[in-house]
Protein backbone atom coordinates (compact mmCIF):
# COMPACT_ATOMS: atom_id res chain seq x y z
CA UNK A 1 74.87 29.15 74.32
CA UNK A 2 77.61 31.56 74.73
CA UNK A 3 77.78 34.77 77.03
CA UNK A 4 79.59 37.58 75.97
CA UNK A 5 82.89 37.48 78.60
CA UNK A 6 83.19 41.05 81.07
CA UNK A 7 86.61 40.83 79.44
CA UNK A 8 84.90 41.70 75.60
CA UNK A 9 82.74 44.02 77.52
CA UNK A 10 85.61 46.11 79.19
CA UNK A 11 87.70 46.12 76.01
CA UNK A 12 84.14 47.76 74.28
CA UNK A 13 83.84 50.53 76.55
CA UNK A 14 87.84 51.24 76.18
CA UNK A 15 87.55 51.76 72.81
CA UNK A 16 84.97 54.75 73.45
CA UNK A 17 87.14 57.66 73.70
CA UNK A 18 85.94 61.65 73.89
CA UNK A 19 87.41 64.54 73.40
CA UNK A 20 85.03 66.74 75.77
CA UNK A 21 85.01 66.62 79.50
CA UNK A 22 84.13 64.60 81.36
CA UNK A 23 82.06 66.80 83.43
CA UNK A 24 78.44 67.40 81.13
CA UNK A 25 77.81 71.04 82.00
CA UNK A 26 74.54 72.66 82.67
CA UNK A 27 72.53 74.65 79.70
CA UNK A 28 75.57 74.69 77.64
CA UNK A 29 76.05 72.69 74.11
CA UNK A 30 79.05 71.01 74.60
CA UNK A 31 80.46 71.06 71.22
CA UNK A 32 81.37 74.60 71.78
CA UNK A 33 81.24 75.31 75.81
CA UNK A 34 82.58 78.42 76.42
CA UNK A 35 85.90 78.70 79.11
CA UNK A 36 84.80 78.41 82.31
CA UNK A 37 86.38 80.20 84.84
CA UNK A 38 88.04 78.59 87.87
CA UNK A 39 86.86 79.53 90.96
CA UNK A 40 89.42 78.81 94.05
CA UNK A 41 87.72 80.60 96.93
CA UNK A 42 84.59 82.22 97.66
CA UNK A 43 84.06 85.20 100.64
CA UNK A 44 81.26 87.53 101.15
CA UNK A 45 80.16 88.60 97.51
CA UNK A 46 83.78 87.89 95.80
CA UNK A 47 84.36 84.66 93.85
CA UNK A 48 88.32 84.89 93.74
CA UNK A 49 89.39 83.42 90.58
CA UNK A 50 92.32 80.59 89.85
CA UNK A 51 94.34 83.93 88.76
CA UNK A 52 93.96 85.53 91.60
CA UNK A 53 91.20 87.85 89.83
CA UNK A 54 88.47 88.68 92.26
CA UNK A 55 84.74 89.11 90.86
CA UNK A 56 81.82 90.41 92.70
CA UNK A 57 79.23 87.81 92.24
CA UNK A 58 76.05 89.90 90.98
CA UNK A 59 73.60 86.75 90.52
CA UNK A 60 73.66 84.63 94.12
CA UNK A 61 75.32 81.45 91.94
CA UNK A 62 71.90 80.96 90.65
CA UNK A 63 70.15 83.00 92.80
CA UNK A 64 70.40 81.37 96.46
CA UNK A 65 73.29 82.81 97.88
CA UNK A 66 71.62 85.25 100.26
CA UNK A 67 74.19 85.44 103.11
CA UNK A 68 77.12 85.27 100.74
CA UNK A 69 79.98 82.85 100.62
CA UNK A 70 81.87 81.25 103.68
CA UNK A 71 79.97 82.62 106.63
CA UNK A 72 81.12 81.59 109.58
CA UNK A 73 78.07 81.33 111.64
CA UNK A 74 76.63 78.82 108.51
CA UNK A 75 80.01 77.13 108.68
CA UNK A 76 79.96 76.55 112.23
CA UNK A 77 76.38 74.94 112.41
CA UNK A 78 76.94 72.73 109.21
CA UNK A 79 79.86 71.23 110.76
CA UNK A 80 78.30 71.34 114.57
CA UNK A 81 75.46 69.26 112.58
CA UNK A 82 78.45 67.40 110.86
CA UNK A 83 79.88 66.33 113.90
CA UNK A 84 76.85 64.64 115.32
CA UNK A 85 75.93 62.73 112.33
CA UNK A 86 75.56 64.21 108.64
CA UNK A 87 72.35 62.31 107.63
CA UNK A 88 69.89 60.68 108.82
CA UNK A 89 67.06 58.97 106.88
CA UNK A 90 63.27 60.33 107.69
CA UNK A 91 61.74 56.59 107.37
CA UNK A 92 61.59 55.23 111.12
CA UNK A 93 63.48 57.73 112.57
CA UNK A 94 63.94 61.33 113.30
CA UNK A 95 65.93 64.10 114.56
CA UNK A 96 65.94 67.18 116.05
CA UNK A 97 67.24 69.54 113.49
CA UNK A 98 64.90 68.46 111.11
CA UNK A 99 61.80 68.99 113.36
CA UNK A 100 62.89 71.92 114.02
CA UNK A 101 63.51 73.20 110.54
CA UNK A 102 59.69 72.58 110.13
CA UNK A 103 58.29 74.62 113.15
CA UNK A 104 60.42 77.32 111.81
CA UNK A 105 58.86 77.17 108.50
CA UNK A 106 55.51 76.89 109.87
CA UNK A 107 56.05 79.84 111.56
CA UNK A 108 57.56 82.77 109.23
CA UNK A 109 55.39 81.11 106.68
CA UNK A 110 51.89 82.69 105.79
CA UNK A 111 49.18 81.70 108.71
CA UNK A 112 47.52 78.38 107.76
CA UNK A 113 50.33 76.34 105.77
CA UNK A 114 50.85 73.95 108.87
CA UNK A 115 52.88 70.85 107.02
CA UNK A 116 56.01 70.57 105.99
CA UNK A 117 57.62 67.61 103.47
CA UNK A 118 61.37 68.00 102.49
CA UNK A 119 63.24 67.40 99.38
CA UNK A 120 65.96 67.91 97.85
CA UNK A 121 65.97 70.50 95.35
CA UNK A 122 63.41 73.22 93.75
CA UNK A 123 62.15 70.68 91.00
CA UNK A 124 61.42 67.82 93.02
CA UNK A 125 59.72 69.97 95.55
CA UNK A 126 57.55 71.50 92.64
CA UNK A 127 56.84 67.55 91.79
CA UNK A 128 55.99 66.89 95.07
CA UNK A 129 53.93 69.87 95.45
CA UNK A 130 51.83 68.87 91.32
CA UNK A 131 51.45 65.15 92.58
CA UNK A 132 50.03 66.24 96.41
CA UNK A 133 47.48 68.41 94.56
CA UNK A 134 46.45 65.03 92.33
CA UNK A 135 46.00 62.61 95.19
CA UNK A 136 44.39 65.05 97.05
CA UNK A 137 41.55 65.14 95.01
CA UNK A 138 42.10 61.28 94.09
CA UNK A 139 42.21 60.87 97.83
CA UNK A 140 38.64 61.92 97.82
CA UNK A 141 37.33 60.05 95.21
CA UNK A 142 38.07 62.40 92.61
CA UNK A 143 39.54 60.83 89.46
CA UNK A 144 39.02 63.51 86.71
CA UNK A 145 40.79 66.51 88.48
CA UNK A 146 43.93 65.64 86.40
CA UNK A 147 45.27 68.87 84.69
CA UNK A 148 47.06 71.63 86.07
CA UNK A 149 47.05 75.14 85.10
CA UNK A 150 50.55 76.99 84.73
CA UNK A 151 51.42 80.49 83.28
CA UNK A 152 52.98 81.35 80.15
CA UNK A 153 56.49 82.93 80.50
CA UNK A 154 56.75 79.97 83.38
CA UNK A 155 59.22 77.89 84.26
CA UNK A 156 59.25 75.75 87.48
CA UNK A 157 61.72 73.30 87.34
CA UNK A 158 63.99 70.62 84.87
CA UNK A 159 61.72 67.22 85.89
CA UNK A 160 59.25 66.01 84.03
CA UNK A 161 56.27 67.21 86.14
CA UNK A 162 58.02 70.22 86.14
CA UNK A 163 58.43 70.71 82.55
CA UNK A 164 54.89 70.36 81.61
CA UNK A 165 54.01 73.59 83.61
CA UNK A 166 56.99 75.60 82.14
CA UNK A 167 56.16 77.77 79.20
CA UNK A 168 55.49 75.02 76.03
CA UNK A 169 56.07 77.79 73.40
CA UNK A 170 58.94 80.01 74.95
CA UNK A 171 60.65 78.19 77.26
CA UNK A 172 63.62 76.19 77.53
CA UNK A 173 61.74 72.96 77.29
CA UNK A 174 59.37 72.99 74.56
CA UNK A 175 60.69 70.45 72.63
CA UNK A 176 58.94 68.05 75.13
CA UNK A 177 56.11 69.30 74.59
CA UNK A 178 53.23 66.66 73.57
CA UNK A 179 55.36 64.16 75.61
CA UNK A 180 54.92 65.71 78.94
CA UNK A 181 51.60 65.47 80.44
CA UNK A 182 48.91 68.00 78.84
CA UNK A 183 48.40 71.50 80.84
CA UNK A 184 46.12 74.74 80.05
CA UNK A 185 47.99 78.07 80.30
CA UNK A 186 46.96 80.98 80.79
CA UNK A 187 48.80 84.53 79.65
CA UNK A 188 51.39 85.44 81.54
CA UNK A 189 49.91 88.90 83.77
CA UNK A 190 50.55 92.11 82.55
CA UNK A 191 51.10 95.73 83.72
CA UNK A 192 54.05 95.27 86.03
CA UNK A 193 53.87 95.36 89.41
CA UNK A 194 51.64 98.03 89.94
CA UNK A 195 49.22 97.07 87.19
CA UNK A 196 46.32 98.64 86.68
CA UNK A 197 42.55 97.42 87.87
CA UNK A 198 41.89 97.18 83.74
CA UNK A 199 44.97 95.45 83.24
CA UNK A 200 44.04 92.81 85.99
CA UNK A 201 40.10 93.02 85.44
CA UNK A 202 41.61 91.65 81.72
CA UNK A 203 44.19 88.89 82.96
CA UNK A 204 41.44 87.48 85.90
CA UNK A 205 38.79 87.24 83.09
CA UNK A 206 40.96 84.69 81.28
CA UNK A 207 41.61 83.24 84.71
CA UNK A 208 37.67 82.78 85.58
CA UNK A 209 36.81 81.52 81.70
CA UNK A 210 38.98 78.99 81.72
CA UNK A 211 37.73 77.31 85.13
CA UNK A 212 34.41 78.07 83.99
CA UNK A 213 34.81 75.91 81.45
CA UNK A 214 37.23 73.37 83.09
CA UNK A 215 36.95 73.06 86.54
CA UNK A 216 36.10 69.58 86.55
CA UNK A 217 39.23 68.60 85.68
CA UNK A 218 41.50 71.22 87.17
CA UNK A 219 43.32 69.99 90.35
CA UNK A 220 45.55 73.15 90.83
CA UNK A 221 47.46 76.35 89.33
CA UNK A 222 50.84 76.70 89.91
CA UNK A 223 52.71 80.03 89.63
CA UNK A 224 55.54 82.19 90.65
CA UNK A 225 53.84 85.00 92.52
CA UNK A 226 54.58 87.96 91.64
CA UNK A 227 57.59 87.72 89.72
CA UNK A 228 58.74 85.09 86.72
CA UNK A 229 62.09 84.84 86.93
CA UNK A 230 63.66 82.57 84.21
CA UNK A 231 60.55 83.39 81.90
CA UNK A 232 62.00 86.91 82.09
CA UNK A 233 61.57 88.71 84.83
CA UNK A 234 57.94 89.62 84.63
CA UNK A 235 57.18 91.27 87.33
CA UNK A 236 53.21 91.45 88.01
CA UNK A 237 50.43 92.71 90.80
CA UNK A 238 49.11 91.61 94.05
CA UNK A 239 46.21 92.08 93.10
CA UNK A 240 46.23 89.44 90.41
CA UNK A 241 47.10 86.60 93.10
CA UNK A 242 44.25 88.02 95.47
CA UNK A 243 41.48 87.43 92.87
CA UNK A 244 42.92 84.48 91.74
CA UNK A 245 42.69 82.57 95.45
CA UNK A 246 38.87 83.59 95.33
CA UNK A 247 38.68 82.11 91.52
CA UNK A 248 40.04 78.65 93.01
CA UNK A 249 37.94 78.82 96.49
CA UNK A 250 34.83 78.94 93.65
CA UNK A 251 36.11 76.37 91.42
CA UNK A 252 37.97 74.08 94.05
CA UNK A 253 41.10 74.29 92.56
CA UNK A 254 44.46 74.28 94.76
CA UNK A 255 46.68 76.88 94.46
CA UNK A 256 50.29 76.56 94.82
CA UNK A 257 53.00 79.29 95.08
CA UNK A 258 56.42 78.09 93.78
CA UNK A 259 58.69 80.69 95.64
CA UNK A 260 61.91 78.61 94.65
CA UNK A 261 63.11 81.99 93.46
CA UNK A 262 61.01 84.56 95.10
CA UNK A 263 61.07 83.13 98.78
CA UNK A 264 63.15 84.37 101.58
CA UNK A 265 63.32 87.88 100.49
CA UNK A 266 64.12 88.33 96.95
CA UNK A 267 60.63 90.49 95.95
CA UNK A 268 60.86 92.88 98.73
CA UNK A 269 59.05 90.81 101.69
CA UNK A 270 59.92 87.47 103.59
CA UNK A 271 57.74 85.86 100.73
CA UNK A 272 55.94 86.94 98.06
CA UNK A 273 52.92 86.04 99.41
CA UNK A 274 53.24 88.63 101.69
CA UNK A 275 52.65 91.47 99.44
CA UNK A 276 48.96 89.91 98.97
CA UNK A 277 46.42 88.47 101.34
CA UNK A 278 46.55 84.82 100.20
CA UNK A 279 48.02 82.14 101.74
CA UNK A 280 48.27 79.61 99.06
CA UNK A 281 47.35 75.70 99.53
CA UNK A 282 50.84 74.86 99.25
CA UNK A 283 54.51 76.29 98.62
CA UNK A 284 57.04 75.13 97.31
CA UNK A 285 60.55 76.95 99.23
CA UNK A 286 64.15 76.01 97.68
CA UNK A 287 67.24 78.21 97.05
CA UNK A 288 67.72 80.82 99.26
CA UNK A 289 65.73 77.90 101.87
CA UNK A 290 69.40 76.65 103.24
CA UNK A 291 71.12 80.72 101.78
CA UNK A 292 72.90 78.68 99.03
CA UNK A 293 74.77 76.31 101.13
CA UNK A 294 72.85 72.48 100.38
CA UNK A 295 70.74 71.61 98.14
CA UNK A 296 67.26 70.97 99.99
CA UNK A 297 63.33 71.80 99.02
CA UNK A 298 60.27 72.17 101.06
CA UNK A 299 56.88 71.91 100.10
CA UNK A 300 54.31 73.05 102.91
CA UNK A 301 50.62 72.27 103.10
CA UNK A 302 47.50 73.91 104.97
CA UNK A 303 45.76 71.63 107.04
CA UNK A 304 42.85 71.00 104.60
CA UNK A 305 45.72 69.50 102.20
CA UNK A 306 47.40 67.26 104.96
CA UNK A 307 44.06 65.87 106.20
CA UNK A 308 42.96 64.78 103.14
CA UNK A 309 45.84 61.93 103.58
CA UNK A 310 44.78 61.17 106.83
CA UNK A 311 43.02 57.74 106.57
CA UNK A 312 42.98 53.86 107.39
CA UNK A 313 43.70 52.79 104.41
CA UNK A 314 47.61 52.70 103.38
CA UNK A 315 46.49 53.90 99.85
CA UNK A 316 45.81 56.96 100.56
CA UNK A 317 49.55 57.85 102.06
CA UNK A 318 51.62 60.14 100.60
CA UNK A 319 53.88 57.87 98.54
CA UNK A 320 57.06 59.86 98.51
CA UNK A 321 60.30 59.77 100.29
CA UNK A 322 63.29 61.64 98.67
CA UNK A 323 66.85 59.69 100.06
CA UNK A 324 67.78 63.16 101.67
CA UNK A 325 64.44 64.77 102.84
CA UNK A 326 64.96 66.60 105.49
CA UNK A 327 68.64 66.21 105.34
CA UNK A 328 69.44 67.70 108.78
CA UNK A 329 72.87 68.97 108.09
CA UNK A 330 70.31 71.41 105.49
CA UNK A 331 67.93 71.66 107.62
CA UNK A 332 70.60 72.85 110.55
CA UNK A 333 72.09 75.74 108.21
CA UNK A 334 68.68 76.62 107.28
CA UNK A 335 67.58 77.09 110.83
CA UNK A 336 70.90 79.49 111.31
CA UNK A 337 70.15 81.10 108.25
CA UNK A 338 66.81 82.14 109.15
CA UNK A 339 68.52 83.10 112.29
CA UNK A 340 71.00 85.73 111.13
CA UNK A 341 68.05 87.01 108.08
CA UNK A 342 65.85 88.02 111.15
CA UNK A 343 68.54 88.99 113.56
CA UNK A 344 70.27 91.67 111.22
CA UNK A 345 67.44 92.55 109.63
CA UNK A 346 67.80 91.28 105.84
CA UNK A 347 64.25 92.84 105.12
CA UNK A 348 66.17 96.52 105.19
CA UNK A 349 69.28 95.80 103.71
CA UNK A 350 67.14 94.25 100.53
CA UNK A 351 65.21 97.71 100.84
CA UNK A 352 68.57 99.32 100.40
CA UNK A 353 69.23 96.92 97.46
CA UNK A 354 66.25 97.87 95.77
CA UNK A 355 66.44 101.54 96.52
CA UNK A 356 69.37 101.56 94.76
CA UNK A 357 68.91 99.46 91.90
CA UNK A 358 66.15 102.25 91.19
CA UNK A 359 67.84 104.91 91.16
CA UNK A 360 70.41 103.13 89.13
CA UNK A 361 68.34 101.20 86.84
CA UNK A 362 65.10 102.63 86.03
CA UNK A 363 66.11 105.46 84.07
CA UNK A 364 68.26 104.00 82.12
CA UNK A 365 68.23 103.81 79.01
CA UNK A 366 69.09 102.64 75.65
CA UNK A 367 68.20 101.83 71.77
CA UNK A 368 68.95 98.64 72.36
CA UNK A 369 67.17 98.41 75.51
CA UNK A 370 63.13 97.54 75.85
CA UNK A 371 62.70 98.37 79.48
CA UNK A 372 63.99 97.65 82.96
CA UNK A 373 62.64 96.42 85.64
CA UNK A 374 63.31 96.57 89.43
CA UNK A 375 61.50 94.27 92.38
CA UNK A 376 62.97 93.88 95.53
CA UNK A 377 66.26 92.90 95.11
CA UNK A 378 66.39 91.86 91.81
CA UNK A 379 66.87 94.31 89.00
CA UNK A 380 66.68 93.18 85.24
CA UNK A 381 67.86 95.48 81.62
CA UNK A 382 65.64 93.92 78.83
CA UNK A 383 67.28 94.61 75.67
CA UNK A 384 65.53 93.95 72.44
CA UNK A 385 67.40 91.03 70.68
CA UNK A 386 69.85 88.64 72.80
CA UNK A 387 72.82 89.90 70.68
CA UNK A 388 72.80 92.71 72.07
CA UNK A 389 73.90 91.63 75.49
CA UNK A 390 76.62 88.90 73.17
CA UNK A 391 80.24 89.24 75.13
CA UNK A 392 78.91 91.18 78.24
CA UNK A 393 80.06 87.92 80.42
CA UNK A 394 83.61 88.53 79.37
CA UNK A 395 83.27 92.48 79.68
CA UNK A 396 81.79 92.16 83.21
CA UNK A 397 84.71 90.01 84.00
CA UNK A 398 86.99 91.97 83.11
CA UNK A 399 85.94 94.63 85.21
CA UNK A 400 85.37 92.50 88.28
CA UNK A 401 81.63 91.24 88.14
CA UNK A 402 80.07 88.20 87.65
CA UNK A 403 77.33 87.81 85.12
CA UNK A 404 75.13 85.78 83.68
CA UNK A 405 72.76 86.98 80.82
CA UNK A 406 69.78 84.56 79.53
CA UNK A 407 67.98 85.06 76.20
CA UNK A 408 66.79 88.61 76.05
CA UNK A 409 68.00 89.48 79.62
CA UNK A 410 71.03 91.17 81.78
CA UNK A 411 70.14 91.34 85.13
CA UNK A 412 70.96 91.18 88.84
CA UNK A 413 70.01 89.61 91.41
CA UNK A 414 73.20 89.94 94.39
CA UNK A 415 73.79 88.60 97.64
CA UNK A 416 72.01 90.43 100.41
CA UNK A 417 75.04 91.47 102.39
CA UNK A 418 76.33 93.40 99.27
CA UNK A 419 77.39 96.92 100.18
CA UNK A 420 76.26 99.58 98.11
CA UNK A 421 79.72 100.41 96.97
CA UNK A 422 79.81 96.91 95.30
CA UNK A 423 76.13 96.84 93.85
CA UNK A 424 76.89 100.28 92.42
CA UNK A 425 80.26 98.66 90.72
CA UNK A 426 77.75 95.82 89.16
CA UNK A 427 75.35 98.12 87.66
CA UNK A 428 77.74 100.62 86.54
CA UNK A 429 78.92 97.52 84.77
CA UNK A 430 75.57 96.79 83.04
CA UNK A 431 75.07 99.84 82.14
CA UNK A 432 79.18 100.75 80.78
CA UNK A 433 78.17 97.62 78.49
CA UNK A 434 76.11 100.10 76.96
CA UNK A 435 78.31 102.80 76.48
CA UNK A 436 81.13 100.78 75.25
CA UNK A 437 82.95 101.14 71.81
CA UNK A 438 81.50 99.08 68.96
CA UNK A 439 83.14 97.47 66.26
């Protein structure tokens, strides 16, 4: 018998050519990717561009750019960190930044979640948090608590755990749906922020009729609190999350806050769970966790969670170990990060942020436009059809901002050391879109 020779084999993959590039780019069809711009250099909220063109970035490159770009305070301690070593695994050994990360998080986190695991990005920490909730009840005997509840309008993460609690109708991954492992939804809240007691007497009724009827096999919910952001920007009430905890103390279900997005500031408060009076079972932090800088996830546990691992037996270990958990050349930024948000008092300037995306934004308005929406320091036009917002990338750029609409939705969501001068400039810019000259 003949084997094919790795000379045949190398002469097969030659003869593959492509005319794309050979970087695969993210939530883009290929076939007809639009230019992307070069960036050169990044400082404070200005991407400067490979023709010198400066843009102020209005979106925190995906949202987790909190203390803007190049700070020299984040530099120094990455490369401090650097310097020592960059990385050191978590199996059989540790290190101090990385412990110390955790006491941190334990501490500005809400009272109770006491446990820290690290990952390495917002979906795996969402899978970490969805398969903690299983064994926990699996730990105890419990085989048939399988499904997890999720929200429509959801979306929690690119994985595959992750993509059967995202929206199976709307969102970006519905096309897996059937393959992905089986989930009940519930409606996404309504009323906005300051919702109504009908409008969240309505939404908890759906909540408590569906573990009524399937408790027994509910480990968990998972949610955003308080504001969806890639499922549009729903922003929705306090309220909703408070009734919801005493729904799952009744039904012993977990609940589990996925503040990927909403953590570290962006709704108005530390955390979202601040503006209620739950502290969730576990949540999930990423993004804004190391202010943009490395990619790194935590998912924290109360004590009931963690001891429910706690046994003789091997078997009932957590069986998960991400190569870069607690990365501590993250985990040292992250610490410095937290550092400066305390220490110059991030909490006002993102009051300042949202003051002023209300005055700017909320009475505005449009034909085109359904509604907008401010929270914290986010601030979001809905318009009615996505091509209406077709070409604002290239008009913002033009006139020195950086944007990035999504299906129905303009929005911003800046850096927290923005000045109002420049945060003005951006939403002068969303709204001149408006205003503009049609063909």
């Amino acid at each position: 018998m003949s084997t094919p020779s790795s000379t045949n084999d190398s002469k097969a993959c030659e003869s593959q050519t492509s005319d794309y590039s050979s970087l695969w780019y993210p939530y883009a069809q290929m076939k007809n990717l639009e230019v992307n711009l070069e960036v050169v250099e990044a400082q404070g909220v200005n991407l400067t561009m490979s023709d010198g063109k400066q843009l102020v970035d209005a979106i925190s490159s995906w949202w987790c750019v909190s203390h803007g770009y190049n700070h020299p305070e984040l530099n120094q301690a990455m490369m401090e960190q650097v310097n020592k070593f960059s990385h050191i695994m978590l199996g059989g050994l540790k290190n101090k930044a990385t412990e110390q990360f955790a006491d941190k998080l334990v501490e500005i986190t809400p009272k109770g979640l006491n446990h820290v695991f690290f990952s390495d990005s917002g979906s795996v920490g969402v899978e970490v948090a969805i398969k903690m909730a299983l064994q926990y009840f699996f730990n105890q005997g419990n085989q048939k608590k399988t499904r997890i509840v999720a929200l429509q309008r959801a979306y929690h993460g690119d994985t595959t755990a992750c993509m059967s609690v995202c929206d199976p109708a709307e969102g970006m991954h519905k096309m897996f749906h059937g393959i992905t492992p089986e989930q009940f939804f519930l409606p996404a809240p309504s009323g906005g922020f300051n919702a109504s007691e009908e409008a969240v007497a309505e939404d908890i009724a759906l909540a408590r009729e569906l573990f009524e009827q399937h408790s027994d096999t509910i480990a968990a919910i998972i949610l955003e609190p308080l504001m969806q952001g890639a499922g549009g920007f729903n922003f929705y009430s306090p309220e909703y999350l408070n009734q919801l905890k005493a729904l799952c103390e009744a039904h012993d279900v977990l609940l589990i806050f996925d503040e990927v997005a909403t953590g570290f500031g962006r709704t108005g408060k530390l955390f979202a769970a601040n503006h209620t009076q739950v502290c969730p079972d576990i949540m999930v932090l990423a993004k804004g966790l190391t202010a943009g800088y490395i990619g790194h996830a935590a998912t924290i546990a109360t004590t009931q969670v963690f001891e429910a691992f706690l046994s003789d037996s091997a078997a009932k270990a957590f069986m998960h170990g991400p190569t870069f958990m607690g990365n501590p050349t993250a985990c040292a930024v992250g610490l410095k990060a937290i550092e400066i948000f305390e220490r110059d008092n991030f909490l006002d300037k993102i009051e300042e942020i949202e003051n002023i995306l209300k005055e700017e934004l909320l009475d505005f308005s449009h034909e085109e436009i359904v509604e907008t929406r401010v929270l914290g320091a986010t601030g979001a036009i809905e318009v009615k059809e996505a091509k209406h917002h077709h070409g604002i990338q290239e008009f913002a750029a033009e006139r020195g901002v950086w944007l990035r609409p999504f299906e129905r939705y303009i929005y911003t969501m800046p850096p927290y050391i923005i000045s109002p001068d420049e945060l003005r400039k951006i939403t002068q810019v969303m709204k001149d879109w408006f205003a503009r000259e049609r063909d």
